[in-house]
N, C-alpha and C. Protein backbone atom coordinates (compact mmCIF):
# COMPACT_ATOMS: atom_id res chain seq x y z
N UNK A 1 0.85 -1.18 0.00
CA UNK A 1 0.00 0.00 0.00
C UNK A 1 0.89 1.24 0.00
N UNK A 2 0.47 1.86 -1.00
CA UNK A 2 1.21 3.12 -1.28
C UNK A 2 1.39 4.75 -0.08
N UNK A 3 2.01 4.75 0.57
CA UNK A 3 1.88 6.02 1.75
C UNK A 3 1.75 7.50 0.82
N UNK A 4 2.34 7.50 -0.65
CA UNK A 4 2.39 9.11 -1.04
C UNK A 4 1.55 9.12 -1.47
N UNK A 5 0.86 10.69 -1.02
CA UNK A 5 -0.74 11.06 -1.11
C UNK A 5 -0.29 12.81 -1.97
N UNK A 6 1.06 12.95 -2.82
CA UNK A 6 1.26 13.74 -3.34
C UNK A 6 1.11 13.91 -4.59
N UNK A 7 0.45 13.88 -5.29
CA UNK A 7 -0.36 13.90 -6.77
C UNK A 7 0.74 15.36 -7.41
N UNK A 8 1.02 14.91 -9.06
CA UNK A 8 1.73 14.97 -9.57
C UNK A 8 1.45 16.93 -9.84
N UNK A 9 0.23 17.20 -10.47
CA UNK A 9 -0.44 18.12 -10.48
C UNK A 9 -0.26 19.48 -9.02
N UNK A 10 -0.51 18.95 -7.95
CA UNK A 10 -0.56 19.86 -6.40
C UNK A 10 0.71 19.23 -5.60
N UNK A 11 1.84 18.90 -6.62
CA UNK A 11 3.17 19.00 -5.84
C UNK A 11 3.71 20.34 -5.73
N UNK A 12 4.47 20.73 -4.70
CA UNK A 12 5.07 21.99 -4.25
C UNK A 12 5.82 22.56 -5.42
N UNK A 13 6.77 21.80 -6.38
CA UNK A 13 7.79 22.38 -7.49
C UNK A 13 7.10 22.20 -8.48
N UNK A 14 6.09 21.66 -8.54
CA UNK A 14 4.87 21.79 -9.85
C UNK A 14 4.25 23.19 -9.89
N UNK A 15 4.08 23.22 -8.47
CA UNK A 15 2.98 24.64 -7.85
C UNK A 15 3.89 25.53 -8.40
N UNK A 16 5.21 25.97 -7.59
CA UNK A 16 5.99 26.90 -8.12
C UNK A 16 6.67 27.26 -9.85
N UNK A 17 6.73 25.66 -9.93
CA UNK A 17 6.87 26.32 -11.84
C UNK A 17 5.82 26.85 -12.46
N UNK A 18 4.95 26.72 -12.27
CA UNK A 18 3.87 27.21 -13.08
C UNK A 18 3.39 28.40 -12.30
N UNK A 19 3.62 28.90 -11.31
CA UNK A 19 3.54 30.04 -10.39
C UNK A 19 4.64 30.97 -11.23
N UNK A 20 5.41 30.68 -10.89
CA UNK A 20 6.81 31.13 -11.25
C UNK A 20 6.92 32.09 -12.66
N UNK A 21 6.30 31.07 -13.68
CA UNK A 21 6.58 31.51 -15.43
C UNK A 21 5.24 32.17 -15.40
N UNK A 22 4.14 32.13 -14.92
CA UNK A 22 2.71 32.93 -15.08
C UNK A 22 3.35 34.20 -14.58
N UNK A 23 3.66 34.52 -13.08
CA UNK A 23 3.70 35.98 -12.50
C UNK A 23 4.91 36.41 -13.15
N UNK A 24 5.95 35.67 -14.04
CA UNK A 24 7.00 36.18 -14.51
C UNK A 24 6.13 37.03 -15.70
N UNK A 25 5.66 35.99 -16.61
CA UNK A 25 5.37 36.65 -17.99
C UNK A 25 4.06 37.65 -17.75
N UNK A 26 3.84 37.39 -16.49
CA UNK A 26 2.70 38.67 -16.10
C UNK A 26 3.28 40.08 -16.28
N UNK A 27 4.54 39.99 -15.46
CA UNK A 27 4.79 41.02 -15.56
C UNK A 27 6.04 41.43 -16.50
N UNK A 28 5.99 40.80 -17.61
CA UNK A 28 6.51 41.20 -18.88
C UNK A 28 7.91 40.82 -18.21
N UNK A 29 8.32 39.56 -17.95
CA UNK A 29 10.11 39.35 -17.49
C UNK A 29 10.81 38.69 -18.64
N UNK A 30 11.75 38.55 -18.84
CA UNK A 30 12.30 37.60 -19.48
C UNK A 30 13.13 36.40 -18.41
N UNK A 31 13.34 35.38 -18.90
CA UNK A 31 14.23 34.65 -17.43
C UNK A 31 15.09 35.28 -17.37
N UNK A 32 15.99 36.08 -18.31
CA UNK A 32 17.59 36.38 -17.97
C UNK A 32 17.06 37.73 -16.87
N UNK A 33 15.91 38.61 -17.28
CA UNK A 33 15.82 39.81 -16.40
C UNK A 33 14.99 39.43 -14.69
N UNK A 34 14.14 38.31 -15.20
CA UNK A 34 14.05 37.50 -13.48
C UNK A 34 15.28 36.96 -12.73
N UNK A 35 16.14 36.31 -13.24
CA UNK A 35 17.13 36.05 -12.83
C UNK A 35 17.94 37.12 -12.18
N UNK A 36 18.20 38.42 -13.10
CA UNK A 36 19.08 39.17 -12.34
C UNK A 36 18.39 39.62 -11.39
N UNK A 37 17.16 40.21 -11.51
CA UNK A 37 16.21 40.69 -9.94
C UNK A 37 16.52 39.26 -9.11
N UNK A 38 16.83 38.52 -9.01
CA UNK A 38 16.51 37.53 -7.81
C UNK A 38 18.05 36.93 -7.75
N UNK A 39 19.24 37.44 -8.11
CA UNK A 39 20.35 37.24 -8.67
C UNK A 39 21.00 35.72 -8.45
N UNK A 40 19.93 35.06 -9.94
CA UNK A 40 20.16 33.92 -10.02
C UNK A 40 21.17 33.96 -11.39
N UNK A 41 21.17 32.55 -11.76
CA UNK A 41 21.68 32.66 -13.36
C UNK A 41 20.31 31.99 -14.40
N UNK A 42 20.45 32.67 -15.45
CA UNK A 42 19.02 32.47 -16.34
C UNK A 42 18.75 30.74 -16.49
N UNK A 43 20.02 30.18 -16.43
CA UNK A 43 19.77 28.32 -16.49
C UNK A 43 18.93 28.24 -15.40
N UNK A 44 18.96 29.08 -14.34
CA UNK A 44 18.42 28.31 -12.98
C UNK A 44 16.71 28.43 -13.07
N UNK A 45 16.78 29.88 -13.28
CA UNK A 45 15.28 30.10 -13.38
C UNK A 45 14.47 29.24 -14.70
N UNK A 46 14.99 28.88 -15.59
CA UNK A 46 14.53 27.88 -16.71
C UNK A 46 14.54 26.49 -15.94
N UNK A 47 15.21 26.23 -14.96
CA UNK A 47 15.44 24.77 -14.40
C UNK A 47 13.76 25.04 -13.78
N UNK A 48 13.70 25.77 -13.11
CA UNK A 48 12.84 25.91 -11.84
C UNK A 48 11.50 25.99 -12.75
N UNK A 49 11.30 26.79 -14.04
CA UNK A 49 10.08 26.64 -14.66
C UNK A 49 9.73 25.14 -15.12
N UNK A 50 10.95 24.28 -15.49
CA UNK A 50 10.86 22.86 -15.95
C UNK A 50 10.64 22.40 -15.24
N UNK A 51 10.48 22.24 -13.80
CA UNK A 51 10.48 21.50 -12.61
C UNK A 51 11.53 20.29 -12.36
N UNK A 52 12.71 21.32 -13.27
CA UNK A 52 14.36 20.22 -13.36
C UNK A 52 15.17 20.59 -11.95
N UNK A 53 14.84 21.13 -10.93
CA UNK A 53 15.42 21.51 -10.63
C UNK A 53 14.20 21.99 -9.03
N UNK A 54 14.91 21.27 -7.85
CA UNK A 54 14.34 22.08 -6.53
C UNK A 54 14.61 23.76 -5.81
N UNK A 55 14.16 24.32 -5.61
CA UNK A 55 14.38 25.70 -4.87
C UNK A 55 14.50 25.44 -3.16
N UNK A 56 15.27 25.97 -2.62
CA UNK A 56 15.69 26.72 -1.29
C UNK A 56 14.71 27.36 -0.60
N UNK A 57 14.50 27.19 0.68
CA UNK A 57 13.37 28.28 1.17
C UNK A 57 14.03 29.66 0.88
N UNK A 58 15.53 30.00 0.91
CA UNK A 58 16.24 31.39 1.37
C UNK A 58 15.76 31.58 -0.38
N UNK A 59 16.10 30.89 -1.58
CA UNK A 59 15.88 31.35 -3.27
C UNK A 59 14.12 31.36 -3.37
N UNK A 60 13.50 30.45 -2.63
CA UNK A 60 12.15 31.12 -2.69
C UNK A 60 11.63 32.69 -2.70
N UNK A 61 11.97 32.74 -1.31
CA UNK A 61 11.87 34.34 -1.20
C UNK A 61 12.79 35.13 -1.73
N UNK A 62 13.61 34.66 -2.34
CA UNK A 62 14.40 35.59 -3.37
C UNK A 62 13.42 35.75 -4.56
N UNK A 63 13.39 34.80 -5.04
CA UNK A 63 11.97 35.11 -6.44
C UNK A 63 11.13 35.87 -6.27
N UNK A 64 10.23 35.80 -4.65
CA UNK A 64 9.47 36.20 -4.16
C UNK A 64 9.52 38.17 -4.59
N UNK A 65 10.60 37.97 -3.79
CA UNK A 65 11.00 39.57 -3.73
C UNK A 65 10.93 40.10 -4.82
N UNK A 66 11.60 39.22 -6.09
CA UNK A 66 11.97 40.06 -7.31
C UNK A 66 10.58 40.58 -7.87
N UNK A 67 9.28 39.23 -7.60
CA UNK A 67 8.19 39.36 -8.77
C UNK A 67 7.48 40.57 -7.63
N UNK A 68 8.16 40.97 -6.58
CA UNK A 68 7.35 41.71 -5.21
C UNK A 68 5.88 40.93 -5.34
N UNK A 69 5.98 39.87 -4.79
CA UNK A 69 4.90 38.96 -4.28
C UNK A 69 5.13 38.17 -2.51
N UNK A 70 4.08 37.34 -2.41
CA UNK A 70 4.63 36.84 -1.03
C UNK A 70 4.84 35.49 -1.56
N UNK A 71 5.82 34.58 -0.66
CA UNK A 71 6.44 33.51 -0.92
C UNK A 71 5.12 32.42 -1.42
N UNK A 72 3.88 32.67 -0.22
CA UNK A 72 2.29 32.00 -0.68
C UNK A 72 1.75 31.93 -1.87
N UNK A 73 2.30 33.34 -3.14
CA UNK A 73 1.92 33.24 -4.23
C UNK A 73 2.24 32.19 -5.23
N UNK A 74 3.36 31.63 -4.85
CA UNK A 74 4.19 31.11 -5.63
C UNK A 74 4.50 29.26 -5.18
N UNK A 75 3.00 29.35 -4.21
CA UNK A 75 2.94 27.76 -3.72
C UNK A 75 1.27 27.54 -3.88
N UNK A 76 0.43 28.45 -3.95
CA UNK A 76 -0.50 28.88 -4.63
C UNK A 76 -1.03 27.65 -5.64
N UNK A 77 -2.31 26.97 -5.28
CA UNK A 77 -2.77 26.31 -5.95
C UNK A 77 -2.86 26.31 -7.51
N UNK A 78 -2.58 25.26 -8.38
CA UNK A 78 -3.20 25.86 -9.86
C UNK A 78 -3.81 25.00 -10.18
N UNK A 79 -4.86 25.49 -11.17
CA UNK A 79 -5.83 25.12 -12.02
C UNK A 79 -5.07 23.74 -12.99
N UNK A 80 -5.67 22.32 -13.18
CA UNK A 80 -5.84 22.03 -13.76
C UNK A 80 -5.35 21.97 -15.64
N UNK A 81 -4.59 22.30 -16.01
CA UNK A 81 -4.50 23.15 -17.37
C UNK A 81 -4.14 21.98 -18.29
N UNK A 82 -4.95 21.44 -19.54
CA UNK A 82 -4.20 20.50 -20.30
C UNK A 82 -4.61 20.38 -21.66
């Protein structure tokens, strides 16, 4: 019997990639210009939209800061989309 009750869809680095590239291209970013607001390197922030790649609580709220959102936005349920 299987214990993970974490569905592929409402995983935490699912939540945030698709959090992540929506409030980016919301507000007109490119990754290389998200990256420097959150002073990552542009591979990283492309990792993090692919869900190739885990985030840090301390690089959470770095993103956070850049898109000036709260860290909640960006763990923030999503819709379904396919």
């Amino acid at each position: 019997m299987s214990t993970n009750t974490v569905s592929i869809p409402t995983a935490a680095r699912t939540r945030i990639a698709i959090n992540l590239k929506r409030l980016r291209t919301e507000r007109g970013l490119s990754q290389e210009r998200m990256a420097e607001l959150a002073d990552f390197h542009r591979t990283y922030v492309s990792q993090l939209e692919r869900c190739v790649t885990n985030i840090s609580i301390d690089g959470l709220e770095r993103i956070a800061q850049a898109l000036e959102v709260d860290v909640i936005d960006l763990l923030a349920p999503v819709s379904d989309v396919g």
